[in-house]
N, C-alpha and C. Protein backbone atom coordinates (compact mmCIF):
# COMPACT_ATOMS: atom_id res chain seq x y z
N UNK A 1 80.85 105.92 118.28
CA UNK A 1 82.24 106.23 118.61
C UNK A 1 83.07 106.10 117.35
N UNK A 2 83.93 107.10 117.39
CA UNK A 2 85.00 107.05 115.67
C UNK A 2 85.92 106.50 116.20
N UNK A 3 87.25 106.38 115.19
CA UNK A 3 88.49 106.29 115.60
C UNK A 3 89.44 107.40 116.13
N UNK A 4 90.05 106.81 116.93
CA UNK A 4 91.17 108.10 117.54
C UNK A 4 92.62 108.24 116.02
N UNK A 5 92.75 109.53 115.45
CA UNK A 5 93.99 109.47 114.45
C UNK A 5 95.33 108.52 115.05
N UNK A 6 95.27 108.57 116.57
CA UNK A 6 96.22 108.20 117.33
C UNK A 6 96.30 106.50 117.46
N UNK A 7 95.00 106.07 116.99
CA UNK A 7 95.16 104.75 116.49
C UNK A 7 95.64 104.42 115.44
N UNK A 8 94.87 104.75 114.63
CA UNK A 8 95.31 104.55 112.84
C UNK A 8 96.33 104.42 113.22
N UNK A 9 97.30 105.61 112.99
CA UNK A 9 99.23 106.20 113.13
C UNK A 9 99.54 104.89 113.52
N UNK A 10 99.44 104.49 115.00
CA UNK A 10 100.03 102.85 115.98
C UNK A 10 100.05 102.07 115.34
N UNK A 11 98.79 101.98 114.52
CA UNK A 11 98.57 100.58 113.67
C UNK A 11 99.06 100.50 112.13
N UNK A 12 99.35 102.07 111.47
CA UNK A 12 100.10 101.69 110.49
C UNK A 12 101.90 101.72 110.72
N UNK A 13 102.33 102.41 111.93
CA UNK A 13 103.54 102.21 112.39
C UNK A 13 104.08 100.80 112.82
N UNK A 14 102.81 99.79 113.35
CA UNK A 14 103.55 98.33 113.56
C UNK A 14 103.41 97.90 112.32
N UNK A 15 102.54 97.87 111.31
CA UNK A 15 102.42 97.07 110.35
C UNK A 15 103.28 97.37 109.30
N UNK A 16 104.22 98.44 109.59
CA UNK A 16 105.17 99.26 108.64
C UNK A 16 105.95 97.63 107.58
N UNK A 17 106.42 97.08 108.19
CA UNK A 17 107.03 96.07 107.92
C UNK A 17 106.65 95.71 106.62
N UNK A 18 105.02 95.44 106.82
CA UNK A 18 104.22 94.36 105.22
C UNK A 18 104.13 95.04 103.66
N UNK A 19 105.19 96.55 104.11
CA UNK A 19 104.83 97.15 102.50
C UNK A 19 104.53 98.27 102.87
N UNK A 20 103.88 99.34 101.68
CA UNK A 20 103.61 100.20 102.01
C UNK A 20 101.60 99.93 102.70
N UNK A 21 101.89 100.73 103.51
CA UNK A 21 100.81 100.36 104.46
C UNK A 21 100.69 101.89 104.84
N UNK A 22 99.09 101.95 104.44
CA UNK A 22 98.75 103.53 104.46
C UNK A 22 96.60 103.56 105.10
N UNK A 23 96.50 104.56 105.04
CA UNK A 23 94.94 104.41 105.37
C UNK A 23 94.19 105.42 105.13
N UNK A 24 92.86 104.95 104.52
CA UNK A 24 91.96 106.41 104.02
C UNK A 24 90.75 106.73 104.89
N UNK A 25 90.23 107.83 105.05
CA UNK A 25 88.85 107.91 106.02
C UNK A 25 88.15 107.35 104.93
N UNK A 26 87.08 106.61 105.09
CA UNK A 26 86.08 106.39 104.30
C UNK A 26 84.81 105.85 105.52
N UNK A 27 83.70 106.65 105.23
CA UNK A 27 82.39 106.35 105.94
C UNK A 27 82.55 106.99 106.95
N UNK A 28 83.43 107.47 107.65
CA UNK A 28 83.87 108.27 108.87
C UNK A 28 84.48 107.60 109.31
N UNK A 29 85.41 106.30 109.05
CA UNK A 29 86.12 105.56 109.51
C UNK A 29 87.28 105.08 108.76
N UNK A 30 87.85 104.38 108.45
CA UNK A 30 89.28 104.32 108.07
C UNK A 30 89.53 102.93 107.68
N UNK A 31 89.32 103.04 105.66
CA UNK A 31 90.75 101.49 105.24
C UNK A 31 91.52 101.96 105.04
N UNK A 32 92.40 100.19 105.41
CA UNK A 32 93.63 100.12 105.54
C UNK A 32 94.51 99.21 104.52
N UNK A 33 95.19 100.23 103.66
CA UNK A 33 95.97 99.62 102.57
C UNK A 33 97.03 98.51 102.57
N UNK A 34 97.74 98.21 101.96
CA UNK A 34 98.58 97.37 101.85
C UNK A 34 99.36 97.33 100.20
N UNK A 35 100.50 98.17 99.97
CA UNK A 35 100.41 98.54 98.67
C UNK A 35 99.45 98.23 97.50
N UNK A 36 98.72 98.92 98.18
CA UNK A 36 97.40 99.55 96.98
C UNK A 36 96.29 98.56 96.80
N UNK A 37 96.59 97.55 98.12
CA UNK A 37 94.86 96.63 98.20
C UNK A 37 94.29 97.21 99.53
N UNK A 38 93.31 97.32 99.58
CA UNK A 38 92.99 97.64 101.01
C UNK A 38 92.13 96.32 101.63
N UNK A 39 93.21 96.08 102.74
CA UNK A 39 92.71 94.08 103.47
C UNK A 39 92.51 94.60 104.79
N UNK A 40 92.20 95.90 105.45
CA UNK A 40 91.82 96.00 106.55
C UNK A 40 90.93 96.94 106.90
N UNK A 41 89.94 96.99 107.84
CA UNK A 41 89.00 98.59 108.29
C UNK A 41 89.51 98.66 109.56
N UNK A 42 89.58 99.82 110.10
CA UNK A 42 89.88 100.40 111.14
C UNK A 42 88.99 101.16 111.36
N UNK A 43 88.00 100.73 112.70
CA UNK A 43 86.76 101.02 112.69
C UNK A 43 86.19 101.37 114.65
N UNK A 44 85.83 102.67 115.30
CA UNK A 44 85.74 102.59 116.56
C UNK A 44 86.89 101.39 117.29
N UNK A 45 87.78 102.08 116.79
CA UNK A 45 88.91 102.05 116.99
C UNK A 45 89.81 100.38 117.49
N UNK A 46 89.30 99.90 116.77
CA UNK A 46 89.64 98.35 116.34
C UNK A 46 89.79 97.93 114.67
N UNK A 47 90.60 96.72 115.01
CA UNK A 47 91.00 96.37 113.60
C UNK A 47 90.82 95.39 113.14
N UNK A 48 90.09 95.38 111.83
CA UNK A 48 89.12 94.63 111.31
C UNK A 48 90.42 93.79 110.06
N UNK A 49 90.41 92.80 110.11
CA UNK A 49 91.30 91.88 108.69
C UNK A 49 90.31 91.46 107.85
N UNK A 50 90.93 91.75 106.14
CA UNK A 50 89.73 90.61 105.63
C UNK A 50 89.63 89.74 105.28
N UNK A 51 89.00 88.61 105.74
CA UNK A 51 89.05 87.37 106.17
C UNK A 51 89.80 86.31 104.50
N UNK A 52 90.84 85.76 105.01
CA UNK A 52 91.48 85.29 103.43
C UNK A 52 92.05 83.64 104.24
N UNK A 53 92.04 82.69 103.13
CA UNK A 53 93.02 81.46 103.92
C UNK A 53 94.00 81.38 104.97
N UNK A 54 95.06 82.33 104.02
CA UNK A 54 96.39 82.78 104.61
C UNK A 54 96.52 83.25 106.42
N UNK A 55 95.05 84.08 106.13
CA UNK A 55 95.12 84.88 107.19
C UNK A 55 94.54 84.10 108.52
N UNK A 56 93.57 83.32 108.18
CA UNK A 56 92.96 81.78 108.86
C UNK A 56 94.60 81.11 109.63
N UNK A 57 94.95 80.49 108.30
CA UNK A 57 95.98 79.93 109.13
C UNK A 57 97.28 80.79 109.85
N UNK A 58 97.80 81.70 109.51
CA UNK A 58 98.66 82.43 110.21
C UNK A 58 98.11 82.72 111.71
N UNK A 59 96.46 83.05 111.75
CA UNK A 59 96.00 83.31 112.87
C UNK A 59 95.71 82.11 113.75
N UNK A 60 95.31 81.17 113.25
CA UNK A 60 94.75 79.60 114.29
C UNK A 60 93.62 79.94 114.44
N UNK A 61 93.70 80.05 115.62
CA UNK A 61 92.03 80.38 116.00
C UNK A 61 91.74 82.17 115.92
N UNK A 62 90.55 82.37 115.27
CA UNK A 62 90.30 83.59 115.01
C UNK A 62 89.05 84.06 115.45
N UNK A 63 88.64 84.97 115.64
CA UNK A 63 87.55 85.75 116.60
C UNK A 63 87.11 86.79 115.14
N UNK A 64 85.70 86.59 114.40
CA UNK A 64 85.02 87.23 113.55
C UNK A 64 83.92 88.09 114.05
N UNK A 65 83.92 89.44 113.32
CA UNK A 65 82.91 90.37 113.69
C UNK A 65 82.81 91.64 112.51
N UNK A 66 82.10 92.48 112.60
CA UNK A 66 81.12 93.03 111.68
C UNK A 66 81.57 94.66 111.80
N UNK A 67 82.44 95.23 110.94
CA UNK A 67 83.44 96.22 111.22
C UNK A 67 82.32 97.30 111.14
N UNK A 68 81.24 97.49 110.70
CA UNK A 68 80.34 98.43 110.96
C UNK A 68 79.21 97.29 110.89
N UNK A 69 77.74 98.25 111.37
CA UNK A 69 76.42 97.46 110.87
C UNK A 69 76.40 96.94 109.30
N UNK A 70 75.98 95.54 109.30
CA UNK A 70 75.36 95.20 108.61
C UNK A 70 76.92 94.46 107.36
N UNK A 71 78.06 95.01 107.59
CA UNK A 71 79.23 94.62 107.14
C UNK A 71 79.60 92.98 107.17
N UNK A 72 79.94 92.45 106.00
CA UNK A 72 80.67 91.14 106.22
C UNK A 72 81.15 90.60 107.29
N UNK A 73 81.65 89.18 107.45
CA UNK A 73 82.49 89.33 108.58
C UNK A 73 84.26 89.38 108.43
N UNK A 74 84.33 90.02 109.80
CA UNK A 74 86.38 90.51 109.17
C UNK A 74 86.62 89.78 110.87
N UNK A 75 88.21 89.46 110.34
CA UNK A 75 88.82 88.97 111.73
C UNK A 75 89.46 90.22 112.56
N UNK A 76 88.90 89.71 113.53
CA UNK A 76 88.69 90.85 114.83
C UNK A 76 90.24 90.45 115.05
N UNK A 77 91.54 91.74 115.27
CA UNK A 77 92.51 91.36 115.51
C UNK A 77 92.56 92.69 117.37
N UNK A 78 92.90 92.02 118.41
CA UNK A 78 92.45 92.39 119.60
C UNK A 78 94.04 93.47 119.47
N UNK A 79 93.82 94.55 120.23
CA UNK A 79 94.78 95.40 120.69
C UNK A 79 95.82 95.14 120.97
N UNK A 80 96.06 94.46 122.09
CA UNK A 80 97.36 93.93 122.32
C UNK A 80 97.89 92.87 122.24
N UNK A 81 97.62 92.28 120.39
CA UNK A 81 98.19 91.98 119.03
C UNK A 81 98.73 92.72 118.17
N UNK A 82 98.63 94.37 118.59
CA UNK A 82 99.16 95.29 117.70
C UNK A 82 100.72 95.41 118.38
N UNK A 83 100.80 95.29 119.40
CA UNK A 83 102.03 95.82 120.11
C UNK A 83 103.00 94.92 119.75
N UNK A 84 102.98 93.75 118.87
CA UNK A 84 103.85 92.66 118.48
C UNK A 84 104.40 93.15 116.89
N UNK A 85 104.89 94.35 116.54
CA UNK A 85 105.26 95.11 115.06
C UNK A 85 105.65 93.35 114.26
N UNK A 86 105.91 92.50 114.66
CA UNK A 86 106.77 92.00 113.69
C UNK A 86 105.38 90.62 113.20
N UNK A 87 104.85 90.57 114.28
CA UNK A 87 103.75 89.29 114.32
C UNK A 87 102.66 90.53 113.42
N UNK A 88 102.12 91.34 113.51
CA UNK A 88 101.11 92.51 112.71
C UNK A 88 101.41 92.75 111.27
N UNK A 89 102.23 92.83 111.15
CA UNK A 89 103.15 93.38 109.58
C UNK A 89 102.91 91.72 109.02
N UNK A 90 103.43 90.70 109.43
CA UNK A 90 103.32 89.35 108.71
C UNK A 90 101.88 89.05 108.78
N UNK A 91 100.86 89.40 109.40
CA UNK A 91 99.50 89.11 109.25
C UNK A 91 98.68 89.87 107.82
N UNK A 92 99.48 91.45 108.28
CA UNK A 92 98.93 92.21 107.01
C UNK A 92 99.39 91.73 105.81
N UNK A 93 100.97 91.22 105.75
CA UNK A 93 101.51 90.57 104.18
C UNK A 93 100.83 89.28 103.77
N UNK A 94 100.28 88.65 104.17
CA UNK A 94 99.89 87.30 104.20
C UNK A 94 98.96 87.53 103.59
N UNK A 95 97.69 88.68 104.73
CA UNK A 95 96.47 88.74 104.02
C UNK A 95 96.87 89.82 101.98
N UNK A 96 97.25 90.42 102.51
CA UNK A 96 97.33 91.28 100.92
C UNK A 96 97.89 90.78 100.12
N UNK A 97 98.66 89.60 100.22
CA UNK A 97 99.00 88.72 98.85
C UNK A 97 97.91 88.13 98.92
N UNK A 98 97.27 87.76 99.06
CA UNK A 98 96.10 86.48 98.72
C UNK A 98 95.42 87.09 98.22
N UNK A 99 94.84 88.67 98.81
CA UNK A 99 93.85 89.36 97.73
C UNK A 99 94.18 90.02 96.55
N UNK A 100 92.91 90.14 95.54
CA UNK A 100 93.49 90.61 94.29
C UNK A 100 93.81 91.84 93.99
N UNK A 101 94.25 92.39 92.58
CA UNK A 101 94.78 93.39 92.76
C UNK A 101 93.73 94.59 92.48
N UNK A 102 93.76 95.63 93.07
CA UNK A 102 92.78 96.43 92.80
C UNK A 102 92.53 96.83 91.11
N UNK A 103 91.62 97.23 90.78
CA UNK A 103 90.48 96.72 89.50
C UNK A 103 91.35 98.60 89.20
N UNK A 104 91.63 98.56 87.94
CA UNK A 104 92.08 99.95 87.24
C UNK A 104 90.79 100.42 86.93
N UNK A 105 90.86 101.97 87.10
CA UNK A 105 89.65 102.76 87.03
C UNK A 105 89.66 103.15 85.42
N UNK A 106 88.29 103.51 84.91
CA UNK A 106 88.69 103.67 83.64
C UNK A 106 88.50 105.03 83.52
N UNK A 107 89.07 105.83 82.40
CA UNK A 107 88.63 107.22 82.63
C UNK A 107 87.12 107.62 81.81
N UNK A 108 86.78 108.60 81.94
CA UNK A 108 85.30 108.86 81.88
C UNK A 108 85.58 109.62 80.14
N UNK A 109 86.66 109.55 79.61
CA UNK A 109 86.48 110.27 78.46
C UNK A 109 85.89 109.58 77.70
């Protein structure tokens, strides 16, 4: 099962709040940015966090699982946790400050 586009959209519309918050297909499934780190997968149509201190404690108790086969583990954030725009957006800012900044590509010349 993929994702519905109609998810992604929901889930970068509540998280609007944490920044720019955008998402790419990758694998047939979908990360999820956070000005220009990507701290989430959006995957058969759930949303995967990646697992950081910040994001531990903002959450309390957290529910971990495996955003495709064989994948790390990411915190399973349940559906109707998305419908809270203001509690979603502070989960995504929390986690994307803690991670680093994406690695500059070098050019091939």
């Amino acid at each position: 099962m993929s994702t519905q586009q109609k998810t992604v959209d929901y889930i970068l519309e509540q998280a609007a709040g944490a920044g720019t918050v955008t998402a790419r297909k990758m694998f047939g499934e979908y990360g999820m940015y956070c000005d220009g780190k990507v701290m989430a997968f959006i995957c058969d149509d759930q949303l995967f966090i990646k697992p950081t201190q910040a994001g531990r404690d903002y959450l309390g108790e957290v529910t971990e699982g495996e955003a495709y086969p064989g994948s790390k583990m990411y915190f399973v954030i349940e559906g109707d946790r998305w419908d809270d725009a203001d509690w979603l957006a502070e989960l995504v800012r929390v986690t994307a400050a803690e991670l680093p900044e994406p690695k500059v590509k070098k050019s091939k010349s």
